[in-house]
Structure formats: C-alpha cells, structure tokens
Protein backbone atom coordinates (compact mmCIF):
# COMPACT_ATOMS: atom_id res chain seq x y z
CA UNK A 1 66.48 132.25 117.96
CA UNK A 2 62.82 131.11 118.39
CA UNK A 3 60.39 132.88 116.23
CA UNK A 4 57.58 135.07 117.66
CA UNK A 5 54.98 132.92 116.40
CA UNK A 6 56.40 129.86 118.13
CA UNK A 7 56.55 132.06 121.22
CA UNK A 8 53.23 133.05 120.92
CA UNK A 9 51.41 129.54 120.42
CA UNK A 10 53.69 128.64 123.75
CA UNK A 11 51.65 131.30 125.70
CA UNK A 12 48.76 130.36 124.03
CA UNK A 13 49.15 126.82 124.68
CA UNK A 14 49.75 127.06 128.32
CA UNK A 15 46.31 128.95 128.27
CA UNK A 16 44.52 126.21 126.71
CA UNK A 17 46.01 123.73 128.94
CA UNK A 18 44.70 126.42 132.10
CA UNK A 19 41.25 126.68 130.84
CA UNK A 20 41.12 122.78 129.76
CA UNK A 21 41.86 122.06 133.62
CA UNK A 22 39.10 124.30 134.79
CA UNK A 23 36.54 123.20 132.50
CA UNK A 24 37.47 119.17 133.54
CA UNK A 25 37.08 120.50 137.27
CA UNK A 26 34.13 121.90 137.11
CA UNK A 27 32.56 118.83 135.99
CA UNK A 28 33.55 116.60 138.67
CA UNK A 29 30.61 117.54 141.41
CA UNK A 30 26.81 117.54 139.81
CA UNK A 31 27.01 121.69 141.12
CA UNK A 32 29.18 122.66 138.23
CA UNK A 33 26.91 121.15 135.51
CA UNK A 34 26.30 122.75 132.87
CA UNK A 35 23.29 125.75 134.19
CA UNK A 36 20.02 125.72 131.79
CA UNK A 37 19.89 129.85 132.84
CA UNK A 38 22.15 132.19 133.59
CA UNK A 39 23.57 132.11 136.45
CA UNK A 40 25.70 134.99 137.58
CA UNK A 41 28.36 133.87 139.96
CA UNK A 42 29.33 131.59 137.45
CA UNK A 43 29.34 133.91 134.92
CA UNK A 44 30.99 136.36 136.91
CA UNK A 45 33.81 133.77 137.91
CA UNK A 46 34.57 132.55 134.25
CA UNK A 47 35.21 136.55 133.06
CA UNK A 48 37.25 137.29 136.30
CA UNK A 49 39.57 134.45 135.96
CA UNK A 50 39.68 134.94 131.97
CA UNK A 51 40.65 138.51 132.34
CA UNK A 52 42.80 138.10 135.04
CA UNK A 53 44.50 134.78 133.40
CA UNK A 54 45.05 137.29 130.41
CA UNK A 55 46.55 139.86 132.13
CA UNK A 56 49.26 137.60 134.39
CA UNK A 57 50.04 135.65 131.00
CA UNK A 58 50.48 139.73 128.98
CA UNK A 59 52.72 140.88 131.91
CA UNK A 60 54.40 137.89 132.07
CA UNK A 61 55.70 137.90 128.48
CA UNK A 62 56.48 141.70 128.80
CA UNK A 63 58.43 141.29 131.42
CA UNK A 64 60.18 137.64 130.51
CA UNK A 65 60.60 138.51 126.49
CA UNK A 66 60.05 141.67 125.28
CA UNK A 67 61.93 143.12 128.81
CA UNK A 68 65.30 141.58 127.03
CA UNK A 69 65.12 143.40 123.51
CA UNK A 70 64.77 147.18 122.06
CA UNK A 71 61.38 148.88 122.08
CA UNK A 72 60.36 150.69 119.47
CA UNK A 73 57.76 153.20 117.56
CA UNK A 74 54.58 150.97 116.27
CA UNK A 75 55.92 149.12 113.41
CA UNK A 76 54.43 146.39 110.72
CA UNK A 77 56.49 143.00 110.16
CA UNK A 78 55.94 141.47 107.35
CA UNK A 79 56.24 137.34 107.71
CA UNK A 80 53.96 136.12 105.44
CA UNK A 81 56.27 134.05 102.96
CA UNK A 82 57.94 132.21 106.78
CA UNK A 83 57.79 128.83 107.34
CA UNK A 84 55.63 127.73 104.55
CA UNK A 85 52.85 129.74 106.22
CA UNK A 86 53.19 126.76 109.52
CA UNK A 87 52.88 129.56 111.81
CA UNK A 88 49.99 130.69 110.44
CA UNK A 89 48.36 127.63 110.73
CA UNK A 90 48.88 127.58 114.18
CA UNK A 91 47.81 131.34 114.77
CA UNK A 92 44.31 130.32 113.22
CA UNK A 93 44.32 127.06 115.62
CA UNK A 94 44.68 128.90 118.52
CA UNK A 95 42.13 131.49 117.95
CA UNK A 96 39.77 128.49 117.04
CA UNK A 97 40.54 126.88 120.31
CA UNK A 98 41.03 129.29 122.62
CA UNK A 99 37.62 130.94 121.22
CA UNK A 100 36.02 127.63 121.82
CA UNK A 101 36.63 127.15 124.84
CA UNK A 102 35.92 130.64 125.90
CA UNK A 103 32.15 129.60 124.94
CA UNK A 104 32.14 126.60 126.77
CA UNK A 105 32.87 128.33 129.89
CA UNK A 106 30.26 130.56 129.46
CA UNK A 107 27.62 127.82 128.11
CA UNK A 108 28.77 126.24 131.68
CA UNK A 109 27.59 129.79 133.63
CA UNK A 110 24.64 129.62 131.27
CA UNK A 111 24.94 132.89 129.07
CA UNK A 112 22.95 133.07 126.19
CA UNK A 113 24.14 132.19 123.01
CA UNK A 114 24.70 135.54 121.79
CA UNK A 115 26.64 136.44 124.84
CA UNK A 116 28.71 133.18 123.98
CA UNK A 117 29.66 134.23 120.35
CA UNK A 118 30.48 137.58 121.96
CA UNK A 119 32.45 137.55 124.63
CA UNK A 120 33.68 133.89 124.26
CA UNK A 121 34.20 132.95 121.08
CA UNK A 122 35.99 136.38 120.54
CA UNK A 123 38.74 135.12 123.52
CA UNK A 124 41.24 133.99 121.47
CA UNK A 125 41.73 136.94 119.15
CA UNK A 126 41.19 138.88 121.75
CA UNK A 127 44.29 138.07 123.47
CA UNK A 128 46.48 137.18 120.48
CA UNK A 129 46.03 140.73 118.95
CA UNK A 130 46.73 142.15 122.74
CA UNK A 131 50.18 140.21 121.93
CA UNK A 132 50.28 141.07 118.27
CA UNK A 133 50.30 144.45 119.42
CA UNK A 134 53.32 143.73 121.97
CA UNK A 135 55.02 142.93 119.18
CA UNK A 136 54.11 145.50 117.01
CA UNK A 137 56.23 148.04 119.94
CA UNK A 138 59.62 145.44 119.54
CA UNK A 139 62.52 146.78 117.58
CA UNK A 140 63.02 142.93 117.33
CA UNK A 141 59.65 141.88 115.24
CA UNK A 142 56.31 144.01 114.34
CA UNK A 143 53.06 144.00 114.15
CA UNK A 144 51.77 141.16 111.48
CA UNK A 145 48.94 141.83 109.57
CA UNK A 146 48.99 137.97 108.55
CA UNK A 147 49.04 136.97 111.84
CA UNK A 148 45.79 139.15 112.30
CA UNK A 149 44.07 137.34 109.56
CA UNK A 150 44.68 134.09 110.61
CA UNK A 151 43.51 134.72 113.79
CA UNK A 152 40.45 136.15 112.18
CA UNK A 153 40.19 133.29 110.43
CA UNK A 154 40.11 131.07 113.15
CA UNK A 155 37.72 133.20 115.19
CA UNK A 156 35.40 133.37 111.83
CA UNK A 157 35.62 129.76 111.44
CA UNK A 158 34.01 129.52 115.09
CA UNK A 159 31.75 131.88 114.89
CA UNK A 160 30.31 130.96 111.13
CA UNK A 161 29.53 127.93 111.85
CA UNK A 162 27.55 128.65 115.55
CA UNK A 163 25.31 130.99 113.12
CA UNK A 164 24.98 128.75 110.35
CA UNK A 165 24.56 125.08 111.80
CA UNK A 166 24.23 125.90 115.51
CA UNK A 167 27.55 123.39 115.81
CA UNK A 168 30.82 122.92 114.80
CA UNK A 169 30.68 120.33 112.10
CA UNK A 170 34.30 121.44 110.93
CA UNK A 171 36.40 121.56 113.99
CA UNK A 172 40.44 122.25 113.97
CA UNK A 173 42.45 119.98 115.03
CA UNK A 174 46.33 118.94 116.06
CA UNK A 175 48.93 116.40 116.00
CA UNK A 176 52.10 115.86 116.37
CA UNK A 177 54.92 113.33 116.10
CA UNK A 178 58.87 113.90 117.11
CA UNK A 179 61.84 114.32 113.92
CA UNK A 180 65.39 114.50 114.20
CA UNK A 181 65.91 118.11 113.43
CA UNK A 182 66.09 119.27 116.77
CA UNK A 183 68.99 117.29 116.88
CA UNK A 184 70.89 120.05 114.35
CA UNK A 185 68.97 122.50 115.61
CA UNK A 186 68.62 122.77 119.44
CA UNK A 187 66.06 125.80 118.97
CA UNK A 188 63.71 123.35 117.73
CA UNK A 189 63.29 121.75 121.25
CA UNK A 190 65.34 120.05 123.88
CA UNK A 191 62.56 117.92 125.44
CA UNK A 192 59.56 116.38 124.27
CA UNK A 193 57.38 119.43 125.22
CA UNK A 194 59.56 122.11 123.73
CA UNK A 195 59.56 119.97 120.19
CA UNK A 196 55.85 119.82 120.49
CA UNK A 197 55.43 123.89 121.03
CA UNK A 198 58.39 124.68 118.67
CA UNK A 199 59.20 121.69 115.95
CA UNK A 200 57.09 122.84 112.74
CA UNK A 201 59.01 119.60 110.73
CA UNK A 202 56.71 117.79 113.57
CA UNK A 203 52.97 119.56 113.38
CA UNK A 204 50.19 118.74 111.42
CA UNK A 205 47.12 121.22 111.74
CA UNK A 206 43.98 119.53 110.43
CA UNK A 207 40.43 120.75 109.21
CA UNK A 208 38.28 117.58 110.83
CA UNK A 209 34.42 117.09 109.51
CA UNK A 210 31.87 115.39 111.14
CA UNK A 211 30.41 113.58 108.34
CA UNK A 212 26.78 112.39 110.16
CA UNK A 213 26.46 116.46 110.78
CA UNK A 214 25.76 116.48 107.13
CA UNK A 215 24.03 113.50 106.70
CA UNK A 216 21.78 112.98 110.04
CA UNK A 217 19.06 110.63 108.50
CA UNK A 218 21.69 107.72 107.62
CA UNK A 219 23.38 104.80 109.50
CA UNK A 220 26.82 106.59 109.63
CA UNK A 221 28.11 106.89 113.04
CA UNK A 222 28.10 109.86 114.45
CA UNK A 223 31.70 109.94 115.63
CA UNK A 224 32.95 109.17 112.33
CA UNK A 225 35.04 112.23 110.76
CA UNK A 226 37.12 112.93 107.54
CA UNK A 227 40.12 114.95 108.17
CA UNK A 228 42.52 117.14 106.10
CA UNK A 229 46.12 118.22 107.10
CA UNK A 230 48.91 120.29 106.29
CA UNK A 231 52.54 120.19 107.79
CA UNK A 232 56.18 120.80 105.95
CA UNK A 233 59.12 119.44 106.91
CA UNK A 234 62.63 120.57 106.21
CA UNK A 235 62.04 123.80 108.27
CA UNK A 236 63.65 125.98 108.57
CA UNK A 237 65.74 126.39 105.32
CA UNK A 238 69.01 127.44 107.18
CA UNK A 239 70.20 125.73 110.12
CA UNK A 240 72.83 126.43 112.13
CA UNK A 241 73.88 123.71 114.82
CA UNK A 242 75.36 124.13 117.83
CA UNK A 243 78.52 123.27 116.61
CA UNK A 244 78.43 126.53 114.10
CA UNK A 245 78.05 124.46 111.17
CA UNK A 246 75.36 125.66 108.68
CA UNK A 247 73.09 123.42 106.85
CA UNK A 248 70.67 124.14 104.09
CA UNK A 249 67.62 122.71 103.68
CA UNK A 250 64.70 122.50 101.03
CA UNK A 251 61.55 122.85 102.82
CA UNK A 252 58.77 121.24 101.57
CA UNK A 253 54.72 120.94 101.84
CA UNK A 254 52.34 118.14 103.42
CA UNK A 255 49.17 117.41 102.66
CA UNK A 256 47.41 114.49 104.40
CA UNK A 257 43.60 112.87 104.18
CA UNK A 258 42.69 110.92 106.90
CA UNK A 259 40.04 109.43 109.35
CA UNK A 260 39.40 110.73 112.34
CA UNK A 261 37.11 110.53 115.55
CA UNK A 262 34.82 113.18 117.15
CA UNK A 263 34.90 112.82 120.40
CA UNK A 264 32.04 114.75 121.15
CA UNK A 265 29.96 112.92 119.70
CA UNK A 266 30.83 109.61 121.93
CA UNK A 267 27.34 108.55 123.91
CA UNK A 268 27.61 108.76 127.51
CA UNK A 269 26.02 109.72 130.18
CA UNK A 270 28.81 111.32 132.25
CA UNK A 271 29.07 114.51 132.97
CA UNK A 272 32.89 114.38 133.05
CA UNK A 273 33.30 112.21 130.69
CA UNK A 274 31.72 114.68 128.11
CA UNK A 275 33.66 117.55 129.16
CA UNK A 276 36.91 115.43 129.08
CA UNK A 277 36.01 114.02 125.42
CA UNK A 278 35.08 118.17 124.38
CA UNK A 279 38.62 119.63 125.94
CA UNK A 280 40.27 116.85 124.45
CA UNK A 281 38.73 116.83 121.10
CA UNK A 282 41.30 118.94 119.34
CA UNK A 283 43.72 116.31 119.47
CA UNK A 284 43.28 114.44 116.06
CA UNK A 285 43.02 110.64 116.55
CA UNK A 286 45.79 108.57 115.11
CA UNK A 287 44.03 106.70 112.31
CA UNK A 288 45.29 105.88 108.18
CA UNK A 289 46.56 108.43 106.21
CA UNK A 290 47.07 109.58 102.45
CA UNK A 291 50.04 111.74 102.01
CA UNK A 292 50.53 113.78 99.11
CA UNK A 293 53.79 116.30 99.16
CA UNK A 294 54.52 119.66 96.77
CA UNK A 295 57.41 117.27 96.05
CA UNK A 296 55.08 115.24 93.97
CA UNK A 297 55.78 112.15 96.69
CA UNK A 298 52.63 110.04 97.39
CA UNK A 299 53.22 107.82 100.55
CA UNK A 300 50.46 105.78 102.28
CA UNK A 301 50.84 105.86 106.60
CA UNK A 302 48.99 102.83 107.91
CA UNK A 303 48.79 104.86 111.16
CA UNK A 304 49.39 108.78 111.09
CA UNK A 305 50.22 110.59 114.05
C-alpha cells in the first residue's frame, strides 16, 4: 500500500511542476517581467489561480483517495519512527519549495516583501496542513504532528533566512537515481516517474549553501555551493512481492557531502533564462560525492546523482 506521505509529496509535486510552468510562461514576453510596483491584476491572477489550483488538487484527493477508505472522528497518527524519518524529509522539501515559489509569483505581480513572506512563502504549509487535516478525518491514517513540524520547518527555513540575509543562501534541494527494489516491490514504482515520487531507497534531500553568500569580497564564484544529503536505502524493512513472498530488510542511513551549483546565481541577461535557472534550481547538480553510512561504510562517488 503506498504511504500517505508518498501520496502527499505526489500531489505536492504535481503542484510544483503547475506553478514551475506558469512562472517559465510568464517570462517568455517582456509584459510578464518581473513589475518594480504592485501591480494588481497580476497580483490578483497569481492568488486566484493559487487558491483555485488548491482547491481542484483538495477535492481531487478527497474524492480519488480518501472517497475509497473509512472516515472517521479527528484522530492523531503517530509516524515518526517510519522510514528513517525519509518522509519527513520530503514534507520539509515541499513546504520549502512550494513556499518559494509562492513568493516568486508574487515578487512577479510586485507585492511587497512582507506580503511575499505572508501570503507566499506560507503556500506550502498552507496546503499540506489542509491535507494533513484530510488525513487526520481517515480511519486509514491521522493527523501527524511530525508531519506538521517538518512542514514548519521547511516554511521556517524560508522565511528565516528572507529576514535574516534578504536571500536564500541555504536552499533545499533534490535528487534522485533509480534501484532495484521496485523490482520486489511493485508499490515502489512501475515507471520511471512513479519510482521518482515513491522510491525512498532512490531520494536524496540535500541542504545546498551558497558559499560566495558568505564570503562576497573574495574570488569564489558565485555559483559555487557545498551540499549535504541524507537518503536510506533498504526501505522499507518488510517487503512483500508480488509473488507473496516476504523479504526482510535492514534499512540503513546516508549521509553524503558534495558540490553543487546555484543556478541562480548564473549571469545572464535573459529574462527566461533566469526564471528557468530559479524553477529549476532545486534539482541538485550531479557533481563528486563523500558518502558516509550509519553502517560505518565510507564510499567515494566520482559522480553522485
């Protein structure tokens, strides 16, 4: 069965993907640059279609998952000790993102920057505690408290560093690279897509610095960032393939240092070209990697995906 929090990031993910494609299309004709003041059709247009692109993607998953099981009273769920906390990574990824990009859209109608941290940075918890709370009325899960913190976290992590620095010198990022354990466990994906929402054994979540933010008066280039990941593999501890057979596994934690590449902070002059390199930024660069497992393994990647 897939887990809730792989259900949610799938939502989640096909809103990023929604509001990635309207932030790239708005850049293609000099009108949709970026306004210096606030301009109100814009701004009116990016909180219709969030709100209404929130609502269709709520009804939707009432009606296409929680439709199929038991409701219940309002109920807690604790999942804390799941999946070597993966899930949880990718709650506080989301939030990040999805909060991110709910400020570029309004930095595009020209809000102020208060306006930004409050009404777009705020979009990803928003909506993941709207779902959170879906869950909290299925007899199937429940309301996770450490699914609320993560997505705190992610939303604090946005919103910190807009009051502090005025930029985002630590950004989250993602990567991912296909296993063979959808292969005992079909759950785990059927297609390249599927293993990318629903594979943890696959997903590394990474903490990416931008290491001329900190350092602005020296030679280092400015796209040059330092990254740190965590994945596990061997998830999840019990499998049971399709033909009934059950397998156990030991899972196991990843921890990865790396090199990376902010693509923000690429020179150019295009208009697009900057709003592809922002949407696309969350996507951590295939570059060397140090791995270091809870195993005690040390193993050196010459290129990391």
């Amino acid at each position: 069965m897939i887990s809730t929090a792989i259900k949610k990031r799938l939502n989640c993910s096909f809103i990023l993907l929604f509001f990635s494609w309207l932030l790239i299309a708005q850049q293609k004709n000099d009108f949709f640059k970026a306004s210096d003041t606030l301009n109100i059709k814009r701004r009116n247009a990016v909180y219709i279609t969030e709100g209404a692109g929130a609502g269709i993607a709520l009804l939707g998953l009432n009606q296409l998952w929680y439709a199929d099981y038991e409701r219940s009273s309002f109920h807690f769920f604790n999942d804390n000790s799941a999946w070597l906390q993966m899930d949880k990574f990718g709650h506080t990824f989301s939030s990040y993102y999805i909060g991110k990009m709910g400020m570029d859209a309004l930095s595009w109608a020209g809000e102020t920057q208060k306006n930004q941290l409050l009404y777009g940075s705020t979009l990803g918890f928003t909506f993941l505690t709207a779902v959170e709370i879906l869950d909290g009325f299925s007899e199937e899960w429940g309301f996770s408290v450490g699914d609320m913190a993560a997505n705190a976290l992610g939303t604090g992590l946005l919103v910190g560093q807009e009051l502090l620095w005025n930029e985002q010198r630590f950004q989250m990022k993602f990567s991912f690279q296909t296993t063979n354990y959808p292969d005992l466990d079909p759950n785990l994906g059927t297609n390249t897509l599927e293993q990318i929402l629903k594979d943890y054994n696959g997903q590394t979540y990474w903490l990416s610095a931008n290491i001329w933010s900190f350092f602005k008066d020296s030679k280092i280039p400015k796209w040059l960032n330092i990254s740190f990941g965590y994945g596990a593999e061997d998830l999840p501890k019990e499998v049971e393939t399709s033909s009934g057979e059950v397998i156990l596994q030991n899972p196991y934690r990843q921890f990865y240092t790396s090199l990376d590449i902010d693509l923000t902070k690429i020179n150019t002059k295009s208009s697009f070209l900057k709003t592809t390199f922002n949407v696309l930024n969350f996507i951590k660069i295939p570059s060397p990697t140090l791995e270091i497992t809870s195993k005690g393994d040390i193993i050196f990647h010459p290129i990391f995906f």
